[in-house]
N, C-alpha and C. Protein backbone atom coordinates (compact mmCIF):
# COMPACT_ATOMS: atom_id res chain seq x y z
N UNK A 1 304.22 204.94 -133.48
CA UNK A 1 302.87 205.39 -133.50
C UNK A 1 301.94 204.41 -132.79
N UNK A 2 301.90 203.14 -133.08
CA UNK A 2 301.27 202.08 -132.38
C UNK A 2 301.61 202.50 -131.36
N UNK A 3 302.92 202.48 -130.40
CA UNK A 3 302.82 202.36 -129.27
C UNK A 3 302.23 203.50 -128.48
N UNK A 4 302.30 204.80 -129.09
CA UNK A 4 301.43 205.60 -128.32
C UNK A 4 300.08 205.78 -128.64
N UNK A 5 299.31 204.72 -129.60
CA UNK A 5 298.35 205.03 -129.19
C UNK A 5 297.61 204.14 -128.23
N UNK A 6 298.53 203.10 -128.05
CA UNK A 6 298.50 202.09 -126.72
C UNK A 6 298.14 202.62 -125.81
N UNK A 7 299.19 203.69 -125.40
CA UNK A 7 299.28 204.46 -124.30
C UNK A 7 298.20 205.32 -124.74
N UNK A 8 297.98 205.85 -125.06
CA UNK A 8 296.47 206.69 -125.49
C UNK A 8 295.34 206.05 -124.93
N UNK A 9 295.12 204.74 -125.78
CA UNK A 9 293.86 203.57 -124.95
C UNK A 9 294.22 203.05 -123.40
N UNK A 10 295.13 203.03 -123.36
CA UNK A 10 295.05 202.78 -121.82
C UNK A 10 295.20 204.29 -120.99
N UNK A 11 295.28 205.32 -121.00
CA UNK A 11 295.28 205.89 -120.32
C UNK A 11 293.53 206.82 -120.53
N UNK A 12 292.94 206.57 -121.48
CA UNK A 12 291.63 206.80 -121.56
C UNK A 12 290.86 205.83 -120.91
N UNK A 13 291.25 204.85 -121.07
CA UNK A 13 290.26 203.83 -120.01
C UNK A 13 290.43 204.02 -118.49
N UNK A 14 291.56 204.25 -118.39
CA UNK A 14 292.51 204.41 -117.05
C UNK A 14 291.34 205.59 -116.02
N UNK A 15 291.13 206.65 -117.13
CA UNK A 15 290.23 208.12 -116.77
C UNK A 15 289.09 207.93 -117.03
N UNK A 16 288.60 207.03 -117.97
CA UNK A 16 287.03 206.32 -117.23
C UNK A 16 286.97 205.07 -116.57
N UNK A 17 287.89 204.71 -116.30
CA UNK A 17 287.20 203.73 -115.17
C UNK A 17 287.65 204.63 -113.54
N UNK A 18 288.75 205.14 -113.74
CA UNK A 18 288.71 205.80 -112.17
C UNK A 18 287.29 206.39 -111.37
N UNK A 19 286.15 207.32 -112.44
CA UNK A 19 285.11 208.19 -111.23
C UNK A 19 284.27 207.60 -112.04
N UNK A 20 284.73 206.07 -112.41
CA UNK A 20 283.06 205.07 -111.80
C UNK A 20 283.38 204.75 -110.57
N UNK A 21 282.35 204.61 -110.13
CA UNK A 21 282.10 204.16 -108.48
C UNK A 21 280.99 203.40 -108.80
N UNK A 22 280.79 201.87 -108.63
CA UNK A 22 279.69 201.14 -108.68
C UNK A 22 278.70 200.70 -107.37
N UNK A 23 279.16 201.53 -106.31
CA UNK A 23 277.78 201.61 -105.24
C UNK A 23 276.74 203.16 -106.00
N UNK A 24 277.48 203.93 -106.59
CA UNK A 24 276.83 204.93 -106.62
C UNK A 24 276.47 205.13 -108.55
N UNK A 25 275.56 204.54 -108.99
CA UNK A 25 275.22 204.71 -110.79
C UNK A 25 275.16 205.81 -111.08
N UNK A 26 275.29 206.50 -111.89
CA UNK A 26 275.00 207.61 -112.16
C UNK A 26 273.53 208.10 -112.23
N UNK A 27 272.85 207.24 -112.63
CA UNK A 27 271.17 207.72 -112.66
C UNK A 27 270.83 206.54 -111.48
N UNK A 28 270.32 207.10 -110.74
CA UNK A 28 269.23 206.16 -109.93
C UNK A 28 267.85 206.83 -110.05
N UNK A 29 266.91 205.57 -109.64
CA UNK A 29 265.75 205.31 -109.70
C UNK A 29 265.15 204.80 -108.20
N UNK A 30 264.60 206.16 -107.50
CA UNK A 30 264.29 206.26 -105.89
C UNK A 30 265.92 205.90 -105.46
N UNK A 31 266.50 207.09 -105.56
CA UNK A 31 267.58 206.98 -104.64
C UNK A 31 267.51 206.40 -103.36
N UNK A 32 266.49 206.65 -102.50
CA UNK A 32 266.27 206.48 -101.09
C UNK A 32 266.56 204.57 -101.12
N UNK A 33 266.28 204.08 -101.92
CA UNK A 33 266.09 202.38 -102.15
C UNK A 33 267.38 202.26 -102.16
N UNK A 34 268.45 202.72 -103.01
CA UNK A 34 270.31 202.12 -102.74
C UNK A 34 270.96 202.90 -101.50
N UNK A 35 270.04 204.26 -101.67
CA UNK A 35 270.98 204.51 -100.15
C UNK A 35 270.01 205.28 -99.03
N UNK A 36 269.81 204.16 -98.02
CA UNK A 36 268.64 204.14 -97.21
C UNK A 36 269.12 205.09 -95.72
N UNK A 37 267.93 205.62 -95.41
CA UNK A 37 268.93 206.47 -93.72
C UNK A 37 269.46 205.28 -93.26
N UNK A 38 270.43 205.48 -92.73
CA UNK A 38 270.61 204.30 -90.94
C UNK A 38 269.89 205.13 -89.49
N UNK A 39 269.51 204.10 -88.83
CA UNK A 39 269.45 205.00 -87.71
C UNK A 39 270.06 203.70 -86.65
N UNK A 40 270.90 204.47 -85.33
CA UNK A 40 271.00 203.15 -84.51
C UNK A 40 270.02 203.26 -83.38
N UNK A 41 270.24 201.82 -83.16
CA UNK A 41 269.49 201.28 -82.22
C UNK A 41 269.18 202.34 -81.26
N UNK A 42 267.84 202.43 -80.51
CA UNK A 42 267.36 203.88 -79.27
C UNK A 42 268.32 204.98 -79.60
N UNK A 43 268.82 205.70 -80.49
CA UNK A 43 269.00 207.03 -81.04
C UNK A 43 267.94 207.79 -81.04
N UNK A 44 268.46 208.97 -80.57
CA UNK A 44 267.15 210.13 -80.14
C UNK A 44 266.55 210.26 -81.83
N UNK A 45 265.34 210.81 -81.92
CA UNK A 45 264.89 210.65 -82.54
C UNK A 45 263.73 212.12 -82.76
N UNK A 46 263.07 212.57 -83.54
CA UNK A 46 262.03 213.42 -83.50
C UNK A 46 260.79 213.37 -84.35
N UNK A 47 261.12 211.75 -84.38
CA UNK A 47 259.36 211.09 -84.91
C UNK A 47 258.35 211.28 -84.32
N UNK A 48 258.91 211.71 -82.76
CA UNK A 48 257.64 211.46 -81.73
C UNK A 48 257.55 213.07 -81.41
N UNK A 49 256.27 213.13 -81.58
CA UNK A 49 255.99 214.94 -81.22
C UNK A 49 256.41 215.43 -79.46
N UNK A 50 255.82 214.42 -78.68
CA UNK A 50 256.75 214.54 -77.38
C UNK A 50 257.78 214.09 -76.81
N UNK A 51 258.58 213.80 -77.69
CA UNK A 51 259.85 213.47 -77.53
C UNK A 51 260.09 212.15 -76.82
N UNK A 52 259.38 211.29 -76.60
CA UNK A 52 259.32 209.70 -75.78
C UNK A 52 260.04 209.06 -77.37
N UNK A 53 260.87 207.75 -76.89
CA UNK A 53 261.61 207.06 -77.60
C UNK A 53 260.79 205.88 -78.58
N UNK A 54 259.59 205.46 -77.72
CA UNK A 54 258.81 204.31 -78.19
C UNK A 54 257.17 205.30 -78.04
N UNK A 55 256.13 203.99 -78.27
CA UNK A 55 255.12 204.74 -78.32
C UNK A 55 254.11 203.46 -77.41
N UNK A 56 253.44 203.50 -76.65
CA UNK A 56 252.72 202.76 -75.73
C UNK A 56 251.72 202.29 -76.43
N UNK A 57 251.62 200.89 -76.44
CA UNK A 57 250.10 200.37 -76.88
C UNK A 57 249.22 200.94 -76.33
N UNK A 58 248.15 200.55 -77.31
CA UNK A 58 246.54 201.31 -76.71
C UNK A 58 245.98 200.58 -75.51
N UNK A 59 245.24 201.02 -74.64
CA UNK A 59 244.98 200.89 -73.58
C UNK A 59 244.00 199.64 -73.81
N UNK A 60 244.19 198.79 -73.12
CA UNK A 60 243.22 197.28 -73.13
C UNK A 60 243.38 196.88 -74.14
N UNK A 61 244.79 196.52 -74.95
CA UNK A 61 245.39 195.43 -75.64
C UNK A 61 246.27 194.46 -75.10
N UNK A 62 246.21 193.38 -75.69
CA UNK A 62 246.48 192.07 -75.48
C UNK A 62 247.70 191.90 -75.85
N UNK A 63 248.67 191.91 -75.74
CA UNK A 63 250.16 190.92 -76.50
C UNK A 63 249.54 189.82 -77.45
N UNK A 64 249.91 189.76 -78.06
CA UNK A 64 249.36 188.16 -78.97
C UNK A 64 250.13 187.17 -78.14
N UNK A 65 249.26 186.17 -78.78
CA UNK A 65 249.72 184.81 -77.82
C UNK A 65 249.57 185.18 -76.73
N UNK A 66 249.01 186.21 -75.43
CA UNK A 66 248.79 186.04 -74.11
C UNK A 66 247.49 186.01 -73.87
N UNK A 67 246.83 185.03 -73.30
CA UNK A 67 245.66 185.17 -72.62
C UNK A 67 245.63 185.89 -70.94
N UNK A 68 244.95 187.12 -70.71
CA UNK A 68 244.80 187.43 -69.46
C UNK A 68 243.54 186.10 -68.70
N UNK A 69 244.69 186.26 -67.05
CA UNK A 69 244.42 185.18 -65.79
C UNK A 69 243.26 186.55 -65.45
N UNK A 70 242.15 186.26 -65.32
CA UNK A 70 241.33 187.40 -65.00
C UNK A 70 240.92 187.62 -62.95
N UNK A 71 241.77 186.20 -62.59
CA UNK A 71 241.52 186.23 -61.01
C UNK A 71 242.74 186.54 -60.32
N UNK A 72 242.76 187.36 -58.98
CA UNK A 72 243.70 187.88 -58.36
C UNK A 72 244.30 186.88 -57.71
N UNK A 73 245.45 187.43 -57.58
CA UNK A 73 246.47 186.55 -56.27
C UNK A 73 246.32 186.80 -55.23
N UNK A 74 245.17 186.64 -54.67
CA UNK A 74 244.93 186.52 -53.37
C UNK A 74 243.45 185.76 -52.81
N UNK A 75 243.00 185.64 -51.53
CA UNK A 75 242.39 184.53 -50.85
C UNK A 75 240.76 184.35 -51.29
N UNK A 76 240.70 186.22 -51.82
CA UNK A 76 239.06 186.03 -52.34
C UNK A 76 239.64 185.41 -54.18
N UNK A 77 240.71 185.74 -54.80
CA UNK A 77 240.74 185.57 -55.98
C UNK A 77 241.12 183.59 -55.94
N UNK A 78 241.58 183.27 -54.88
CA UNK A 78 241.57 181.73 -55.06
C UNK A 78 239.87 181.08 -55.04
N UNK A 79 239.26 181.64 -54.06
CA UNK A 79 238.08 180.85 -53.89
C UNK A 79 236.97 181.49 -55.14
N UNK A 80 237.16 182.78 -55.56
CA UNK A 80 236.55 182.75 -57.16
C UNK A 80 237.18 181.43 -57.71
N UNK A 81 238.14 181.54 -58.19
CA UNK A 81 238.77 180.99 -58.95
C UNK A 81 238.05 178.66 -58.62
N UNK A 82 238.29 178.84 -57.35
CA UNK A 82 237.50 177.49 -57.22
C UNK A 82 236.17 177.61 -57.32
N UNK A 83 235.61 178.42 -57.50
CA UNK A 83 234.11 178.15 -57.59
C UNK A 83 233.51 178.48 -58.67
N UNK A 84 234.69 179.19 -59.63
CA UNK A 84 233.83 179.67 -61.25
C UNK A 84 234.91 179.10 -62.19
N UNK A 85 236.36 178.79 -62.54
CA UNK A 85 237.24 178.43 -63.14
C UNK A 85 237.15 177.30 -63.82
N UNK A 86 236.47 176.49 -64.95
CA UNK A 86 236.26 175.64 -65.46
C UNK A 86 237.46 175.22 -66.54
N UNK A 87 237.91 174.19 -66.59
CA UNK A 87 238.89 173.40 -67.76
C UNK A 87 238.29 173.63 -68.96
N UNK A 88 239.01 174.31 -70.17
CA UNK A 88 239.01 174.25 -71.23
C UNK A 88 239.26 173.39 -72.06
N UNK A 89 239.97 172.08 -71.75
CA UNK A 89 240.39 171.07 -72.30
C UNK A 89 239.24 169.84 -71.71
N UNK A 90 239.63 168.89 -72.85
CA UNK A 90 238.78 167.60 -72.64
C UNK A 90 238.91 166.54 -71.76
N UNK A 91 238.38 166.28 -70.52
CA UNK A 91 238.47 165.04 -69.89
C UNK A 91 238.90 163.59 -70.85
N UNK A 92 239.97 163.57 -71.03
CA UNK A 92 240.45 162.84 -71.95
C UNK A 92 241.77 161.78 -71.43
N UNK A 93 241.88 160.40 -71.80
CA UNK A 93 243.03 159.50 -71.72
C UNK A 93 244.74 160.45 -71.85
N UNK A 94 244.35 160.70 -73.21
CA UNK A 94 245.67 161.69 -73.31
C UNK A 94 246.06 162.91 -72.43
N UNK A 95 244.53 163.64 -72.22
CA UNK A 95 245.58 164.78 -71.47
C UNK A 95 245.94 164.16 -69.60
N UNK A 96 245.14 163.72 -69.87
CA UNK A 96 245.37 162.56 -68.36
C UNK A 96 246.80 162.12 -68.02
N UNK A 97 247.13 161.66 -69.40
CA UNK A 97 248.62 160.61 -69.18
C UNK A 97 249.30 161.96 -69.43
N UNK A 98 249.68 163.09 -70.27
CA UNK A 98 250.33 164.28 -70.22
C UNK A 98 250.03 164.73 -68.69
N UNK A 99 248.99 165.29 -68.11
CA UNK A 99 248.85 165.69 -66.87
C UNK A 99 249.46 165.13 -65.91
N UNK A 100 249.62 163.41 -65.78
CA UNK A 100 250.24 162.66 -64.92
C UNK A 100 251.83 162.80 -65.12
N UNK A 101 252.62 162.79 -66.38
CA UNK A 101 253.88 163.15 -66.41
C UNK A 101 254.48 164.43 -66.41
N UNK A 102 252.94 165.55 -66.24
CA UNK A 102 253.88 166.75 -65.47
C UNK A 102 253.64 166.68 -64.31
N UNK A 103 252.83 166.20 -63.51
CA UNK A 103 252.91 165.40 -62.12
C UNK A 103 254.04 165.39 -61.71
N UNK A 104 254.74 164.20 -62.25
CA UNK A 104 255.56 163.55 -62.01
C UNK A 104 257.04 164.07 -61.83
N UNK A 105 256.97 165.19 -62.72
CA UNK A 105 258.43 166.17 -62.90
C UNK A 105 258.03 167.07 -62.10
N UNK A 106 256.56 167.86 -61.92
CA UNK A 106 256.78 169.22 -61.04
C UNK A 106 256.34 168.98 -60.08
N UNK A 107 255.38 167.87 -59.87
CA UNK A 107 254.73 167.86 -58.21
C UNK A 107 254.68 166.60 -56.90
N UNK A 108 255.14 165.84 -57.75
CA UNK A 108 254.99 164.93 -56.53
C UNK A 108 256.58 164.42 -56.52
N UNK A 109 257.65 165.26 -56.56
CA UNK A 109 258.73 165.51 -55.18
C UNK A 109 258.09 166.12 -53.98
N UNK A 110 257.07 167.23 -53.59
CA UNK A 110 256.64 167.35 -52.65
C UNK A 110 255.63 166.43 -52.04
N UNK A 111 254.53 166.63 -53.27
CA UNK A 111 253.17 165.96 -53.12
C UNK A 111 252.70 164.39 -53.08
N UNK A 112 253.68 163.69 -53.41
CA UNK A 112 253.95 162.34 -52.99
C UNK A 112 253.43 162.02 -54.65
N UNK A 113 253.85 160.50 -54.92
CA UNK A 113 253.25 160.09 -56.64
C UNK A 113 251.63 159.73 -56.28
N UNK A 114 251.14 159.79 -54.90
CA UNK A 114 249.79 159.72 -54.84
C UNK A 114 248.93 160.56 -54.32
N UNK A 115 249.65 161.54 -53.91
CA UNK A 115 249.17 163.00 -53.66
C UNK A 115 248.93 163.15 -52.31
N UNK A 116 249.45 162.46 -51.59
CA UNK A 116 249.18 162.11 -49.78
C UNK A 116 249.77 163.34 -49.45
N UNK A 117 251.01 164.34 -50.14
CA UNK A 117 251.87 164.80 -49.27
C UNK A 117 253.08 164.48 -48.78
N UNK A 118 253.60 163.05 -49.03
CA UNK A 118 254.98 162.31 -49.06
C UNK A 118 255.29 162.19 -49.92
N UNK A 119 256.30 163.28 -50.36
CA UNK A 119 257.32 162.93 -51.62
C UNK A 119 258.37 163.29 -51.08
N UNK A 120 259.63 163.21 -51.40
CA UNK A 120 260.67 162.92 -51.24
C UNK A 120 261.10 163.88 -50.54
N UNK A 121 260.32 165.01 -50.76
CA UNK A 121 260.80 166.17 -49.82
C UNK A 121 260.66 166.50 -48.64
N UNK A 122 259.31 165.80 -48.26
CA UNK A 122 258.59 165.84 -47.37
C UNK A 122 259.57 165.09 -46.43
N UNK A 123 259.71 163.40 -47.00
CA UNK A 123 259.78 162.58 -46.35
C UNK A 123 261.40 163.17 -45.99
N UNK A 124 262.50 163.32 -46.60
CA UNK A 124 263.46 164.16 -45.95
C UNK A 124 263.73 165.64 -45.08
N UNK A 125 262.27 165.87 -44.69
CA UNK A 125 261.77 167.02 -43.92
C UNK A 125 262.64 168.30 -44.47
N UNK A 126 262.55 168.49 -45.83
CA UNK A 126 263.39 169.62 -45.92
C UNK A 126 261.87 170.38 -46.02
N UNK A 127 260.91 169.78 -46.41
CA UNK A 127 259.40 170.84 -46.26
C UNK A 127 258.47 170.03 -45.23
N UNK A 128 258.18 170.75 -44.66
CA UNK A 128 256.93 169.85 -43.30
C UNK A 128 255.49 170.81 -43.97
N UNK A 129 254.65 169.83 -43.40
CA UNK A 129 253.05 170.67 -43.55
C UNK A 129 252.61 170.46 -45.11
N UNK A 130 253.00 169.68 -45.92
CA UNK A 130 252.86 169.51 -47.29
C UNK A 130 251.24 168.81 -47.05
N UNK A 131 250.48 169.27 -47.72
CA UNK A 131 248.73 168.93 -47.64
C UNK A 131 248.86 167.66 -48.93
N UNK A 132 247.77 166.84 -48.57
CA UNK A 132 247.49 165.49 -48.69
C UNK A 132 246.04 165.94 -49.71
N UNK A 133 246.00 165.80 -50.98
CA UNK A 133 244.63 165.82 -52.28
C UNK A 133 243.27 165.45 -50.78
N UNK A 134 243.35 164.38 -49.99
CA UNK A 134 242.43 163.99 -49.76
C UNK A 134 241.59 164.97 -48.72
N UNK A 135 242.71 165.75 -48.27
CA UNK A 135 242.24 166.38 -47.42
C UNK A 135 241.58 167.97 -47.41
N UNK A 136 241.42 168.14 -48.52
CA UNK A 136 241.47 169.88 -49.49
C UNK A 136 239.96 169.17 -50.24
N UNK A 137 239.48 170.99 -49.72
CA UNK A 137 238.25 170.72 -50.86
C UNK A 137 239.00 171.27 -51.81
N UNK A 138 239.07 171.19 -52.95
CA UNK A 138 239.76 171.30 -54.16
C UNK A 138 238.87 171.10 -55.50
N UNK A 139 239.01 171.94 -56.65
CA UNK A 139 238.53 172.13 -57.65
C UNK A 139 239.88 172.12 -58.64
N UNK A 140 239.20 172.02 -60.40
CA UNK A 140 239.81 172.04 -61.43
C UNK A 140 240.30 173.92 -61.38
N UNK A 141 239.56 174.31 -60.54
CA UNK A 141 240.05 175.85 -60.92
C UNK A 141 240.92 176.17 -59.77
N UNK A 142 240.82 175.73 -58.35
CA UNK A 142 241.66 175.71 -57.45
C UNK A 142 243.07 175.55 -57.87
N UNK A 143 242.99 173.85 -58.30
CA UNK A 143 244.25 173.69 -58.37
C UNK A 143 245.25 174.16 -59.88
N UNK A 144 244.28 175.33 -60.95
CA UNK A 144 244.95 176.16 -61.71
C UNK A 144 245.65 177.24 -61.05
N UNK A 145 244.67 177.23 -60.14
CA UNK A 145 245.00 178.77 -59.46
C UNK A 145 246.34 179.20 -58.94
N UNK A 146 246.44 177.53 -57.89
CA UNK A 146 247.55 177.44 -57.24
C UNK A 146 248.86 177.57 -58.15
N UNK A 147 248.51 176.72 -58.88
CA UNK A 147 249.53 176.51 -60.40
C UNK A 147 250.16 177.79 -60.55
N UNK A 148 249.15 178.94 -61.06
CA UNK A 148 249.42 180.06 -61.36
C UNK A 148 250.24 181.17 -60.53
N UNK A 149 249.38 180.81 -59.09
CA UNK A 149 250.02 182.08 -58.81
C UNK A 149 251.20 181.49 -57.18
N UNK A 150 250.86 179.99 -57.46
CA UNK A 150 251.49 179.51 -56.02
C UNK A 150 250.34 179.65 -54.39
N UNK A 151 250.98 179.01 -53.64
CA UNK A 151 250.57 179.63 -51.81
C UNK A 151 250.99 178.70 -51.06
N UNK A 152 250.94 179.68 -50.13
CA UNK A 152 251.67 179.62 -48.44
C UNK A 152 253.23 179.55 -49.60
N UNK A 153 254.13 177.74 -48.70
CA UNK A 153 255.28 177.63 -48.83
C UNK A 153 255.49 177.36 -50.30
N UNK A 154 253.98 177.16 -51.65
CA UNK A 154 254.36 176.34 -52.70
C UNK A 154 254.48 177.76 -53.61
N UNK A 155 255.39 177.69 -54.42
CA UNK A 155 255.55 178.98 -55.42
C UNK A 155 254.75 179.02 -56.79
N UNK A 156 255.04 179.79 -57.68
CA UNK A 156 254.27 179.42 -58.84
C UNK A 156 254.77 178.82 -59.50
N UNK A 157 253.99 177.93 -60.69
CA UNK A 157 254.68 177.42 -61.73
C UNK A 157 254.30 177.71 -63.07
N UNK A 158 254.24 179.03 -63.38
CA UNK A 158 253.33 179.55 -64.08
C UNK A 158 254.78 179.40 -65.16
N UNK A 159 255.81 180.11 -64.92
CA UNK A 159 256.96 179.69 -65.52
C UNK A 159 257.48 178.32 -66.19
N UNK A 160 257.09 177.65 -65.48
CA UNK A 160 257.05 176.30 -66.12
C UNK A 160 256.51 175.45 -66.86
N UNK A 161 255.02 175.66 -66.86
CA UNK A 161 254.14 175.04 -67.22
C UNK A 161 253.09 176.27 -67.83
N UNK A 162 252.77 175.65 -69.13
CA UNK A 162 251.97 176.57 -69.81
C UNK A 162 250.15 176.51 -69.66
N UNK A 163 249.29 177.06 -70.10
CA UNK A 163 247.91 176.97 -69.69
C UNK A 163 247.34 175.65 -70.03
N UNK A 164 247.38 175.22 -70.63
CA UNK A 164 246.94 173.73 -70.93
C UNK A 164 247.82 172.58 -70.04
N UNK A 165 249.33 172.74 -69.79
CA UNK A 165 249.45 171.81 -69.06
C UNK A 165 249.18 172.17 -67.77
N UNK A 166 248.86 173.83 -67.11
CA UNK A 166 248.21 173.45 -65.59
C UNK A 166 246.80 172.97 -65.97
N UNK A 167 246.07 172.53 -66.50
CA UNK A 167 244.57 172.23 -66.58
C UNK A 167 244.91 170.67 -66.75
N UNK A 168 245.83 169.96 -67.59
CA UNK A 168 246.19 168.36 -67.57
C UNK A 168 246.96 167.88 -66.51
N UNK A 169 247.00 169.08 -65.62
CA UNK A 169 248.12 168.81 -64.11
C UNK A 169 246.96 168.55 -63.23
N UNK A 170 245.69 169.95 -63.31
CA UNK A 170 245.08 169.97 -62.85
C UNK A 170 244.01 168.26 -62.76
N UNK A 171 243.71 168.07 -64.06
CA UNK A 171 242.52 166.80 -64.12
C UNK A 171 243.27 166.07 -63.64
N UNK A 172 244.47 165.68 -63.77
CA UNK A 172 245.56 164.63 -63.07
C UNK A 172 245.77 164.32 -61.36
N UNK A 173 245.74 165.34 -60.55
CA UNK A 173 245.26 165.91 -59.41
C UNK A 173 243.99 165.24 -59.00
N UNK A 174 243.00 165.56 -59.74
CA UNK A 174 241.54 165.43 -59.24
C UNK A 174 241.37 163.85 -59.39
N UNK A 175 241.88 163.09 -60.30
CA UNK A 175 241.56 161.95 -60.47
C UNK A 175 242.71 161.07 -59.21
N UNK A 176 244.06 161.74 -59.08
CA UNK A 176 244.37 161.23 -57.77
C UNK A 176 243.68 161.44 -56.19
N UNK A 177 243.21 162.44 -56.37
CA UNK A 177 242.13 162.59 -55.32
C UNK A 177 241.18 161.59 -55.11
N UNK A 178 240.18 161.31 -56.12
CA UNK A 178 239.36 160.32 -56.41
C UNK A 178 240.07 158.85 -56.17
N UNK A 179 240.88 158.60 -56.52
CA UNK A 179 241.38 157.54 -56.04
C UNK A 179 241.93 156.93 -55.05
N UNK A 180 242.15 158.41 -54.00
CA UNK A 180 242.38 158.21 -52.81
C UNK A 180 241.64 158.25 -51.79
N UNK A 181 240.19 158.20 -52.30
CA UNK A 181 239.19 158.33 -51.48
C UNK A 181 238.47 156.97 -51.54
N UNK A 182 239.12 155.70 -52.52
CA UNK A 182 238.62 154.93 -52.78
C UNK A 182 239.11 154.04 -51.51
């Protein structure tokens, strides 16, 4: 007798534990919360009443974190740019010595470490015609400009260098100028 009712208790447990399933409780509370749609990645979709996949920002918004360059890449947008483009940052020791060591990495292999136009590149003529600070009327907004968008043989370095360091490239520039006029 014991032993079958052994077999009795185990084969009753046996038949409730089989159709539990513990992803699925028997009562849930907002089903949608344990078992959520999937959708994959760009799968068509019919969220959108005209059928487009994404939905376009509103017209004259900004990306965060981007400030719009409001002057063109070209010859009238350089000489705006030198004649209205003012530094946002402080004539300062520090951004000076920052400005001078991106100098040093992005511009004067061409531009020489004193801005003559002899830097290393020059002087191995792999670039000829490299312009000399002393010889350029030149502004703090000029030489953003250039920064930004490049000219003639020099490209941009807009990629490289972010808005504050072309403006500490820039004061860095102007004060080699000044010193080469001394």
């Amino acid at each position: 007798m014991m032993k079958n009712s052994i077999i009795l208790y185990i084969s009753l447990g046996l038949l409730l534990t089989s159709c539990f399933d513990p992803s699925k409780p028997n009562f849930q509370y907002f089903p949608d919360m344990y078992e959520s749609l999937a959708y994959e990645t760009y799968a068509e979709t019919n969220a959108f009443s005209d059928g487009i996949e994404a939905q376009l920002p509103p017209e004259g918004s900004i990306a965060r974190g981007w400030d719009p360059y409001d002057y063109e890449d070209s010859n009238a947008g350089y000489e705006l740019a030198k004649k209205q483009l003012m530094s946002p940052i402080e004539d300062n020791e520090l951004n000076l010595s920052k400005g001078k060591e991106l100098y040093e990495i992005y511009c004067s292999v061409c531009h020489g470490d004193k801005g003559d136009g002899m830097g290393i590149l020059a002087q191995r003529e792999k670039f000829l015609g490299i312009p000399a600070y002393i010889d350029r009327e030149i502004t703090p907004g000029s030489i953003y400009h250039v920064l930004m968008y490049g000219i003639n043989a020099m490209g941009s370095h807009a990629g490289q260098v972010n808005e504050e360091e072309r403006w500490q490239i820039a004061q860095y520039v102007i004060k080699l100028r000044e010193e080469s006029k001394k």
